[in-house]
N, C-alpha and C. Protein backbone atom coordinates (compact mmCIF):
# COMPACT_ATOMS: atom_id res chain seq x y z
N UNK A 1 9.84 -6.88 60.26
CA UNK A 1 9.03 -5.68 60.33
C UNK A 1 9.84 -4.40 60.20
N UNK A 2 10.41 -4.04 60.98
CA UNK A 2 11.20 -2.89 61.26
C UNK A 2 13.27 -3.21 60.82
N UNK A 3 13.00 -4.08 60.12
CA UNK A 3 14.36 -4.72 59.48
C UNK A 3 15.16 -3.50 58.38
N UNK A 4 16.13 -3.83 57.58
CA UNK A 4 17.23 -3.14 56.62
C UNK A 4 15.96 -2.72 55.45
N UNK A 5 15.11 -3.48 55.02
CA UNK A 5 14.29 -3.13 53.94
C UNK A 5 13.25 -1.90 54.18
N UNK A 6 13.20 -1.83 55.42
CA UNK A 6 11.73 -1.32 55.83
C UNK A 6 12.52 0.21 56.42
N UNK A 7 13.67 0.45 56.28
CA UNK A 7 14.45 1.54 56.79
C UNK A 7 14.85 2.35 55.48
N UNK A 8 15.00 1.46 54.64
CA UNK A 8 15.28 1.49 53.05
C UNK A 8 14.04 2.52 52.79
N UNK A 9 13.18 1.77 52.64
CA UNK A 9 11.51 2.15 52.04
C UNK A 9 11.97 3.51 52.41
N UNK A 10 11.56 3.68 53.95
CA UNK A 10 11.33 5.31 54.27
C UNK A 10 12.55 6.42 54.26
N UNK A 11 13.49 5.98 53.88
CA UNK A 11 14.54 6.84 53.29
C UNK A 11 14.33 6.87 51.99
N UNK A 12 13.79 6.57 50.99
CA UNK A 12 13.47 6.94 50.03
C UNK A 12 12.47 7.57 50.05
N UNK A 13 11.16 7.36 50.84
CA UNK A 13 10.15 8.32 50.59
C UNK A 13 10.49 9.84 50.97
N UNK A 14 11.28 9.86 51.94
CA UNK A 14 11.62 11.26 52.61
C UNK A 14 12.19 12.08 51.35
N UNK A 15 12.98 11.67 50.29
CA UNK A 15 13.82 11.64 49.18
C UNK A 15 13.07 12.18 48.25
N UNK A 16 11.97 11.57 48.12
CA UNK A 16 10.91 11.90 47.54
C UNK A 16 10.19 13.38 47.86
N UNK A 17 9.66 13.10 49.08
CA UNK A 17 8.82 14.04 49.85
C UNK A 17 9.79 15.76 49.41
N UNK A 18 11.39 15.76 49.78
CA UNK A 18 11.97 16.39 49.76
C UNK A 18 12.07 17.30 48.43
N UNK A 19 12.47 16.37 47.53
CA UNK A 19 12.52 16.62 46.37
C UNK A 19 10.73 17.10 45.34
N UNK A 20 9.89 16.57 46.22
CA UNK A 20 8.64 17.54 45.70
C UNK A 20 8.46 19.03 45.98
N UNK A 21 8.97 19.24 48.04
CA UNK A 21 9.10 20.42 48.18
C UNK A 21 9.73 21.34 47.44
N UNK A 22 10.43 20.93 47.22
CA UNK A 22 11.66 21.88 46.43
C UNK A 22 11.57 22.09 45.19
N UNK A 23 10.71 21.29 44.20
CA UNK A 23 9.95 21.58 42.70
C UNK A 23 9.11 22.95 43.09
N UNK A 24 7.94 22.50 44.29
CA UNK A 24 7.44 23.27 44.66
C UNK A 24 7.60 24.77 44.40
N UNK A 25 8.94 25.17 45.32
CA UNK A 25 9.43 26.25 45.45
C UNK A 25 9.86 26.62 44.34
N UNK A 26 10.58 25.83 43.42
CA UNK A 26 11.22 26.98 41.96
C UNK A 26 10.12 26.65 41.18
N UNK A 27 9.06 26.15 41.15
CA UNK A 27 8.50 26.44 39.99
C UNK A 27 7.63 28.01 40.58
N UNK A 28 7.41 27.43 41.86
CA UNK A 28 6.67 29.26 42.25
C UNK A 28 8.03 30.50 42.04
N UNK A 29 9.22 30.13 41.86
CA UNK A 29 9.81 31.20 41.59
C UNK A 29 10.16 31.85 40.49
N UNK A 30 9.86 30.88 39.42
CA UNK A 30 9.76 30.82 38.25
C UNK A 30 8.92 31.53 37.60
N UNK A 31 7.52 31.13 38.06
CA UNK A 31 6.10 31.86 38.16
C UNK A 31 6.08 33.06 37.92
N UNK A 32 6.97 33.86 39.01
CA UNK A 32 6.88 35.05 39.83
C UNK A 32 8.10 35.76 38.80
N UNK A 33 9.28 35.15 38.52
CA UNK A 33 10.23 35.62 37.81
C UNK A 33 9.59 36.36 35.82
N UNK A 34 8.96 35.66 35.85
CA UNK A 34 8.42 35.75 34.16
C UNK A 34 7.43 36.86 34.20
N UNK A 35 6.65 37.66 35.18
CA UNK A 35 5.45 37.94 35.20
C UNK A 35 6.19 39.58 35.41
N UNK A 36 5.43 40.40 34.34
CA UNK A 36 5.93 41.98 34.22
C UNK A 36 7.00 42.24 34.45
N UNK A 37 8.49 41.43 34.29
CA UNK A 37 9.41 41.98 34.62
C UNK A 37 10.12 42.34 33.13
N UNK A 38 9.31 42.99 32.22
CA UNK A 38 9.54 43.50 30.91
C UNK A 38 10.86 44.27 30.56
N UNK A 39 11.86 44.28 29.79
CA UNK A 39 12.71 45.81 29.84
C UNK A 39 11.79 47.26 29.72
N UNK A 40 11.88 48.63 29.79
CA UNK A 40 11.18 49.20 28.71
C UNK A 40 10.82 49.71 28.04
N UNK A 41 11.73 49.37 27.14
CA UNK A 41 12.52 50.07 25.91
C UNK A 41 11.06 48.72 25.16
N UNK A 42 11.00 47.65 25.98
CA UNK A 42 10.59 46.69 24.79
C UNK A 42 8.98 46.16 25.37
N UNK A 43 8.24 46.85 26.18
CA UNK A 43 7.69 46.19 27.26
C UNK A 43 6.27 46.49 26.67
N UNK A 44 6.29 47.52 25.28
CA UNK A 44 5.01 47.96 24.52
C UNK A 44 4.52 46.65 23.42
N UNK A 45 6.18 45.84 23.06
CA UNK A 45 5.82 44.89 22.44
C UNK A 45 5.51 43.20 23.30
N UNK A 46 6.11 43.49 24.47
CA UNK A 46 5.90 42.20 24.87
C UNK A 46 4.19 41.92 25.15
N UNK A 47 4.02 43.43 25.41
CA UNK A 47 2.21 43.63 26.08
C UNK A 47 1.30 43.02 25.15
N UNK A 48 1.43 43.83 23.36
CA UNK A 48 0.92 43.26 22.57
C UNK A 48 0.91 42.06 22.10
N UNK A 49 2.15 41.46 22.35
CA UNK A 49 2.38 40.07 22.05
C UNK A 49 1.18 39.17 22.98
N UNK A 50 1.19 39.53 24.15
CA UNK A 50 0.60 39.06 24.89
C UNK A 50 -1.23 38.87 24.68
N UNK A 51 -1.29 40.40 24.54
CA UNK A 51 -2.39 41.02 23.83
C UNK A 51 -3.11 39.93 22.35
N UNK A 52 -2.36 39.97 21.42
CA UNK A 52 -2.95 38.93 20.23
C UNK A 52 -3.14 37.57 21.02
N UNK A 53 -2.03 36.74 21.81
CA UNK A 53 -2.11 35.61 22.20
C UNK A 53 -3.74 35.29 22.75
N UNK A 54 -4.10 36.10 24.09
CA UNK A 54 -5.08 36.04 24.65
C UNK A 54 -6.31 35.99 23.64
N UNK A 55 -6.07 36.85 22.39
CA UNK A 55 -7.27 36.84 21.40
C UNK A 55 -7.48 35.73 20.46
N UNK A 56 -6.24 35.12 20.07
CA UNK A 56 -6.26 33.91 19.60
C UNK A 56 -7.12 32.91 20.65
N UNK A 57 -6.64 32.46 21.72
CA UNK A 57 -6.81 31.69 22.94
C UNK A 57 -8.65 31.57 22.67
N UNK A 58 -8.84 33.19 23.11
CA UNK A 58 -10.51 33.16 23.36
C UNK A 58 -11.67 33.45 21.90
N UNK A 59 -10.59 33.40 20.88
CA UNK A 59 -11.76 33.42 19.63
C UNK A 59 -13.01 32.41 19.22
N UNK A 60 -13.55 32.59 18.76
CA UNK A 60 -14.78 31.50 19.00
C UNK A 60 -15.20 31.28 17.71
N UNK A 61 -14.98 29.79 17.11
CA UNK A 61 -15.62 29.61 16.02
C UNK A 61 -16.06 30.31 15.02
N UNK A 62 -17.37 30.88 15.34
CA UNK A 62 -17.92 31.94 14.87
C UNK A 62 -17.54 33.36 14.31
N UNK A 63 -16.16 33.78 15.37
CA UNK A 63 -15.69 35.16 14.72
C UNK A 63 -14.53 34.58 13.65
N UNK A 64 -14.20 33.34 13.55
CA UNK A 64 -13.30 32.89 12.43
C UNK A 64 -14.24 32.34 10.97
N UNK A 65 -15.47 32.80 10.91
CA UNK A 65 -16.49 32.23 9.73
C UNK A 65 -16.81 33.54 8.83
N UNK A 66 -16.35 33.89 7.72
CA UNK A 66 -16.48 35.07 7.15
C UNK A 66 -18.23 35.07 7.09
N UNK A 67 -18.97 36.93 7.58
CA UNK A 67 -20.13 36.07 6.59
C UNK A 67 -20.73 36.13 5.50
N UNK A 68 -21.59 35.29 4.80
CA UNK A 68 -21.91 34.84 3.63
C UNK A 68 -21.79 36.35 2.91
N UNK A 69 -21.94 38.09 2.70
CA UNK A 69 -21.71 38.34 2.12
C UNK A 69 -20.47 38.71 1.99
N UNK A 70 -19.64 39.23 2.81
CA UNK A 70 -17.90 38.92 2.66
C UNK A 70 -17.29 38.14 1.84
N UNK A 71 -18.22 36.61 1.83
CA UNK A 71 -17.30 35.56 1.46
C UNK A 71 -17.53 35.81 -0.33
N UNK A 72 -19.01 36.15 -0.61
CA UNK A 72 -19.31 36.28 -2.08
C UNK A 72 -18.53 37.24 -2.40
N UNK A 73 -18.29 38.16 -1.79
CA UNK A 73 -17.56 39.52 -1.91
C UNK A 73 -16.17 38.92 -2.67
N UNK A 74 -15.34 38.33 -1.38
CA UNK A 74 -13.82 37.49 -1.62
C UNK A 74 -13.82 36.88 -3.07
N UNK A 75 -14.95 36.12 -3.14
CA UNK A 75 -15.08 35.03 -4.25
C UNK A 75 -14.81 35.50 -5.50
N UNK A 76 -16.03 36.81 -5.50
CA UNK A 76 -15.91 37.18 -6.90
C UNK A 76 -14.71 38.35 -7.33
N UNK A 77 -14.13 38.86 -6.25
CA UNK A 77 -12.88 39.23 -6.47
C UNK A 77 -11.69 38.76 -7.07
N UNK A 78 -11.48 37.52 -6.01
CA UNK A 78 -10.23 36.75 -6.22
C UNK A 78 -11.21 35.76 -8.07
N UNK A 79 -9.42 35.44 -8.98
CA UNK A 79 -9.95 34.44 -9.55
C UNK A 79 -9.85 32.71 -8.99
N UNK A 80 -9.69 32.71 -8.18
CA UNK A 80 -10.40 31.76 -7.59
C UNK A 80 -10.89 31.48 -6.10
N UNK A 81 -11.53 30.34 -5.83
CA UNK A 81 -12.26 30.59 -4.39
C UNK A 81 -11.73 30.07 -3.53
N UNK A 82 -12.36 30.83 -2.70
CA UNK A 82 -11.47 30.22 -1.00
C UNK A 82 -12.05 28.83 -0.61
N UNK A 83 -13.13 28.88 -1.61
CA UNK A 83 -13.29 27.17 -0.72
C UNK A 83 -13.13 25.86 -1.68
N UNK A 84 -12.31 26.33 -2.52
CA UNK A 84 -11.99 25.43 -4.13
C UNK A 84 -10.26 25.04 -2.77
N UNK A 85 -9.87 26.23 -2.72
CA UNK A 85 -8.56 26.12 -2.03
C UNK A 85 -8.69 24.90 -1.09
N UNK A 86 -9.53 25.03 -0.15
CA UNK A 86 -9.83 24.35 1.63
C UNK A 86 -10.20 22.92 0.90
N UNK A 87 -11.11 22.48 0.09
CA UNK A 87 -11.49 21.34 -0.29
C UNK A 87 -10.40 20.75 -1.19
N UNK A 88 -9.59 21.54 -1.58
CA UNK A 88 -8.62 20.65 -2.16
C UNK A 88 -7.23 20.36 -0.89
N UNK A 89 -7.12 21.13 -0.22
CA UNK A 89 -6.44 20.53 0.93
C UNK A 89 -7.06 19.84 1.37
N UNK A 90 -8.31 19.75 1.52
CA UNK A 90 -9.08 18.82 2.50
C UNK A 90 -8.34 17.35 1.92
N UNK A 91 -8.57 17.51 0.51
CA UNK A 91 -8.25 15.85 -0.26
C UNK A 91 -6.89 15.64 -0.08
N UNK A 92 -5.58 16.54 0.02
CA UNK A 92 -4.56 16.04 0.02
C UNK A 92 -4.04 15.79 1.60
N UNK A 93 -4.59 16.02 2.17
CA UNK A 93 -4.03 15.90 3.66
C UNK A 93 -4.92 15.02 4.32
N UNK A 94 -4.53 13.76 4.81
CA UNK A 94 -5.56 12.63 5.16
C UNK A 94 -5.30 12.05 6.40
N UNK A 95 -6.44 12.43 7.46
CA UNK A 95 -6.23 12.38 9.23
C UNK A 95 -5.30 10.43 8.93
N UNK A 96 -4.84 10.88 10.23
CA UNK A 96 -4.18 9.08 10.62
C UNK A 96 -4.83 8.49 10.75
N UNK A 97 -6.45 8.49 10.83
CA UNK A 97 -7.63 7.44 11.31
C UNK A 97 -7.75 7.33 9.66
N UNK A 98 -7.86 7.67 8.64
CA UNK A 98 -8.12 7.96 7.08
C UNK A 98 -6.76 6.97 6.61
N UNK A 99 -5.66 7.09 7.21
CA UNK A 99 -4.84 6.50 6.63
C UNK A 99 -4.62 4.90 7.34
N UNK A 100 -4.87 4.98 8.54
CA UNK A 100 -4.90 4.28 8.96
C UNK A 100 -6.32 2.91 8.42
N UNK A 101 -7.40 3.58 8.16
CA UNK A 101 -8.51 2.74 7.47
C UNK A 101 -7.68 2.06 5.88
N UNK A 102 -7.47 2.65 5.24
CA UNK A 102 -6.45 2.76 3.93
C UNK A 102 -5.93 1.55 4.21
N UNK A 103 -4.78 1.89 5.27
CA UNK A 103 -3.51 0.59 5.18
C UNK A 103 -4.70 -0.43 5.82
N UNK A 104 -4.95 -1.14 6.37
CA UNK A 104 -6.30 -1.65 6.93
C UNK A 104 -7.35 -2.71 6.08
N UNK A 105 -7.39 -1.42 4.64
CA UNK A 105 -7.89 -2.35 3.86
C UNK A 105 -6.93 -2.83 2.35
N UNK A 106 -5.70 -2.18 2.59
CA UNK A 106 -4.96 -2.66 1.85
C UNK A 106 -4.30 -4.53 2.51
N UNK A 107 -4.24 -4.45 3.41
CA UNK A 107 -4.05 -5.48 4.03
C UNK A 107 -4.93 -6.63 3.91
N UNK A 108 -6.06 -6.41 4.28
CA UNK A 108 -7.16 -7.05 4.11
C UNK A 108 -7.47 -7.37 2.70
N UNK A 109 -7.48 -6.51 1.43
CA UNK A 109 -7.43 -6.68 0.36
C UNK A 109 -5.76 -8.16 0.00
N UNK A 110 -5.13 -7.67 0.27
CA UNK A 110 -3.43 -8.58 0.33
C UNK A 110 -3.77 -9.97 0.78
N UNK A 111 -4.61 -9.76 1.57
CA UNK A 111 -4.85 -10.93 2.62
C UNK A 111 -5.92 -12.18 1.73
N UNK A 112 -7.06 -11.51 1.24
CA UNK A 112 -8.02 -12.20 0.48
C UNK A 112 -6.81 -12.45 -0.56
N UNK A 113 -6.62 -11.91 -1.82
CA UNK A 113 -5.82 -12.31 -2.54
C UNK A 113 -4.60 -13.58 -2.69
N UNK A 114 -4.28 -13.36 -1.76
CA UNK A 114 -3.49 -14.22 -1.00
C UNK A 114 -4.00 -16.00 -1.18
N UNK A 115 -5.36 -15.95 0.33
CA UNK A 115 -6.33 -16.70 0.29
C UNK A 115 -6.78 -17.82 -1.23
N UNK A 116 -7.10 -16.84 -1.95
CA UNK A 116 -7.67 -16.88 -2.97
C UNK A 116 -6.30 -18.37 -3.85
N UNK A 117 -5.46 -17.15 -4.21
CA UNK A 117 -4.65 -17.59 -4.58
C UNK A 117 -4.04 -19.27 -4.10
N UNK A 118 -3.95 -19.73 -2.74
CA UNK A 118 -3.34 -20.89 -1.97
C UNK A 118 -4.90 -21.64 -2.26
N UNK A 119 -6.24 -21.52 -2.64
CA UNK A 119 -7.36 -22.15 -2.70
C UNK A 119 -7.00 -22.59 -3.87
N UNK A 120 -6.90 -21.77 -5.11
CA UNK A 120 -6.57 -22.76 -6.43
C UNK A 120 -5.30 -23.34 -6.41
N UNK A 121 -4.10 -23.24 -5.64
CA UNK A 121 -3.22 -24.08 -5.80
C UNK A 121 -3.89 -25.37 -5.08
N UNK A 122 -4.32 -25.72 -4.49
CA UNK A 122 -5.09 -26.87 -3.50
C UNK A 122 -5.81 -27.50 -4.30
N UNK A 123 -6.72 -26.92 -4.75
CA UNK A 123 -7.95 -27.09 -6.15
C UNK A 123 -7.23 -28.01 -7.50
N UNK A 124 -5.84 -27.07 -7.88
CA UNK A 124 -5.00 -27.82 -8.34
C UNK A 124 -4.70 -29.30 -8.18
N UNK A 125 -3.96 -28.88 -7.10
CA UNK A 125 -3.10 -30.49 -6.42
C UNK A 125 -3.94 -31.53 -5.84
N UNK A 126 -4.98 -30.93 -5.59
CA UNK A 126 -6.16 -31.77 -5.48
C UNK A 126 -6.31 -33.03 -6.97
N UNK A 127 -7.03 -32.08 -7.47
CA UNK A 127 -7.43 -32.44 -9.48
C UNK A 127 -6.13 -33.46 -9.97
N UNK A 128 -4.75 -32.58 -9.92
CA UNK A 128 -3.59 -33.63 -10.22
C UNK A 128 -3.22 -35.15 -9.47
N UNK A 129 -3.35 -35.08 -8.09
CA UNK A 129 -3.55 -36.07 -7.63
C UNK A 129 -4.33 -37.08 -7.44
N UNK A 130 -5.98 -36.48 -8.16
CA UNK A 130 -7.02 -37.38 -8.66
C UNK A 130 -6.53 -38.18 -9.65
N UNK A 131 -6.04 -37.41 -10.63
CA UNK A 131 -5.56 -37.65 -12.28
C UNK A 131 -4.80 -38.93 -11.73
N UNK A 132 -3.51 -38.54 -11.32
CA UNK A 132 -2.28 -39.59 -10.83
C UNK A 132 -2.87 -40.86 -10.43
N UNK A 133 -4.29 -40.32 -9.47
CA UNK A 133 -4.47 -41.94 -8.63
C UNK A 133 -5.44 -42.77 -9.74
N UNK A 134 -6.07 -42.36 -10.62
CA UNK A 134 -6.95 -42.87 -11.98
C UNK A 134 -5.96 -43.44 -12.78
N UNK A 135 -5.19 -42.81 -12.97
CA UNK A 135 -4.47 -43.53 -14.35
C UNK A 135 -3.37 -44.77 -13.08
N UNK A 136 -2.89 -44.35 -12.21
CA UNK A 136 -2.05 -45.63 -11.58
C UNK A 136 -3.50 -47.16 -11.31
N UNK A 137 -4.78 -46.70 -11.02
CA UNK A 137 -5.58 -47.64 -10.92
C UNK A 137 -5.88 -48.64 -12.26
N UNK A 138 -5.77 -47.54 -13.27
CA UNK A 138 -5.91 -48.14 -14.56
C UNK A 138 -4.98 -49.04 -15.23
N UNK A 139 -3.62 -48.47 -14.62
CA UNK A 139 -2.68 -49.06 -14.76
C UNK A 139 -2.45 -50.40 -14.31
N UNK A 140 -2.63 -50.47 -12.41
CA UNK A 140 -2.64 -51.84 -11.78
C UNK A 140 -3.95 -52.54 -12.40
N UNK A 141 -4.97 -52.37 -12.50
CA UNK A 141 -6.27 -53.10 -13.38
C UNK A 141 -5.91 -54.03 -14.29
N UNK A 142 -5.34 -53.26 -15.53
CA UNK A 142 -4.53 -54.21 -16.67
C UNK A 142 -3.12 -55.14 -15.93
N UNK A 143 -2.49 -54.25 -15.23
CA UNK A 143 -1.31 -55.49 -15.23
C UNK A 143 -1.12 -56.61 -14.39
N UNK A 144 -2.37 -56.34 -13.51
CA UNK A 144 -2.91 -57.21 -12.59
C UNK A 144 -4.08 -58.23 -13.15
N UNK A 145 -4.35 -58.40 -14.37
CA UNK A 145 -5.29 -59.19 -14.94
C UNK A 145 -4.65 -60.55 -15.08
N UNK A 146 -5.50 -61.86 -14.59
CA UNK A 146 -4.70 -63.06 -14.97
C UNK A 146 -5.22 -64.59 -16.01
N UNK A 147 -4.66 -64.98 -16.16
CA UNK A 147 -5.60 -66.01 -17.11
C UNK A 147 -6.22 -66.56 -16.42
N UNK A 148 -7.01 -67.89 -16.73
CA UNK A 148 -8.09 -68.60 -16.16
C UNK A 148 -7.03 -69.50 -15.36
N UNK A 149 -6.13 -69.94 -16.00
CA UNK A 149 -5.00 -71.11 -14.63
C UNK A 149 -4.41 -70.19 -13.72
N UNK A 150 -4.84 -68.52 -13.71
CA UNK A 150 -4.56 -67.09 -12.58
C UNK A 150 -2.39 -67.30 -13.13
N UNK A 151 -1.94 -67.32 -14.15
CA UNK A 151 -1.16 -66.84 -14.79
C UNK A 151 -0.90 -65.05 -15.20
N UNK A 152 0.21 -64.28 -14.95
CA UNK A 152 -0.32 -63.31 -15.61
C UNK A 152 -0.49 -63.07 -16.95
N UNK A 153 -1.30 -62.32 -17.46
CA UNK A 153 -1.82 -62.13 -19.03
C UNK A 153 -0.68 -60.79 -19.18
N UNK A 154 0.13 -62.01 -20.23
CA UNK A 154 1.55 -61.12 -21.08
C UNK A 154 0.86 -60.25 -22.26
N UNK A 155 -0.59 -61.11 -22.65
CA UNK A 155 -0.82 -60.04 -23.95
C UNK A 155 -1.51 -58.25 -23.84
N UNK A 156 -1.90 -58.30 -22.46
CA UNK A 156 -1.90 -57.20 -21.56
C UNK A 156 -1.27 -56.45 -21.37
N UNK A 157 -0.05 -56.90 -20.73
CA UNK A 157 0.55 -56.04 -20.04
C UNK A 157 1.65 -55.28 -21.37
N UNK A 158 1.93 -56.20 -22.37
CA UNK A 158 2.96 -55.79 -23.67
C UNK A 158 2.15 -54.78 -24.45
N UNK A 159 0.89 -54.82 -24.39
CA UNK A 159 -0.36 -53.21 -25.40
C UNK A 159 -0.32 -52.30 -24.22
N UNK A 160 0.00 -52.44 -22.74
CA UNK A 160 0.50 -51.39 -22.03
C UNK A 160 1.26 -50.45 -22.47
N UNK A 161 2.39 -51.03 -22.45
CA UNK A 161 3.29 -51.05 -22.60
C UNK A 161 4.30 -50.19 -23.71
N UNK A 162 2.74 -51.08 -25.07
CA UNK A 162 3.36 -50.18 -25.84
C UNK A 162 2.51 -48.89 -26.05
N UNK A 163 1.34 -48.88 -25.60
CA UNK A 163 0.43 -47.64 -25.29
C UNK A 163 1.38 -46.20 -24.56
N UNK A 164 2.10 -46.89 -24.05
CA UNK A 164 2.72 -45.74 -22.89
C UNK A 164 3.93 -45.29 -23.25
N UNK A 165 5.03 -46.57 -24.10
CA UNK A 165 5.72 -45.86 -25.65
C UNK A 165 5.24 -44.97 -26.34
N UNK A 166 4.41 -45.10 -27.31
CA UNK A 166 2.99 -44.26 -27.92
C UNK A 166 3.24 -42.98 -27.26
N UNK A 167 2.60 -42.59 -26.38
CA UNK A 167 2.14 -42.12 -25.61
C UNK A 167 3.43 -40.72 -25.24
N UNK A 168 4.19 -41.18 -25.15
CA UNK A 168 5.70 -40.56 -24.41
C UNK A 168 6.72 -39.80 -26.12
N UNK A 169 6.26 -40.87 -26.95
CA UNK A 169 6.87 -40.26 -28.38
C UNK A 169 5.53 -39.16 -29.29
């Protein structure tokens, strides 16, 4: 219960505990250090800086949408349009879910192909090994034929024979 492990434990939590207080404290001093302590010679630009940030931060959709007569305005000014521009970035820049679908079905495409491909080799070796086992049956048929005293039939097996000479020239 109260053993070497259990003395362990709570010297580390204290370690812990300690080391949160003390984040605590410099990040509040930190806080406090950054806030209007401007030079100010320079303190007209830090304001404004500050100034645009906040306006970026709180802009709303809406005040970033030219409207519709502005935009005809832009259009027929410029020789070309602002939204010929945006739609053609749109096409060259493609989210990771877009690319990610892409590789996805390139794979899947690889994959059938693949498939495809190991089905007619099978289809193949299938067909060839039909072939092989027909002609070896045809083969044992004739050379396995025997006379009526069950002799084998030489005049058989020699038109084999020479069929398969034939055959090879």
């Amino acid at each position: 219960g109260r053993g070497f492990a259990f003395r362990r434990k709570q010297k580390i939590e204290r370690q812990y505990r300690r080391l949160l207080r003390k984040g605590r404290k410099v990040h509040s001093q930190q806080d406090d250090q950054f806030t209007d302590t401007y030079p100010e010679h320079l303190k007209h630009l830090y304001l404004a800086e500050e100034e645009r940030l906040k306006k970026r931060r709180h802009r709303t959709p809406e005040d970033s949408v030219l409207p519709e007569e502005k935009r005809n305005k832009a259009e027929d000014t410029c020789t070309f349009s602002y939204r010929s521009v945006v739609t053609q970035g749109k096409f060259k820049k493609k989210t990771s879910n877009q690319k990610a679908k892409e590789e996805y079905e390139k794979i899947k495409a690889e994959r059938a192909r693949k498939k495809e491909e190991a089905e007619k080799r099978k289809q193949q070796r299938e067909e060839a090994q039909r072939l092989y086992k027909q002609k070896k049956m045809e083969a044992y048929k004739i050379l396995s034929k025997k006379t009526k005293k069950g002799q084998p039939n030489l005049n058989l097996q020699v038109e084999f024979l020479l069929q398969k000479i034939q055959q090879n020239t």
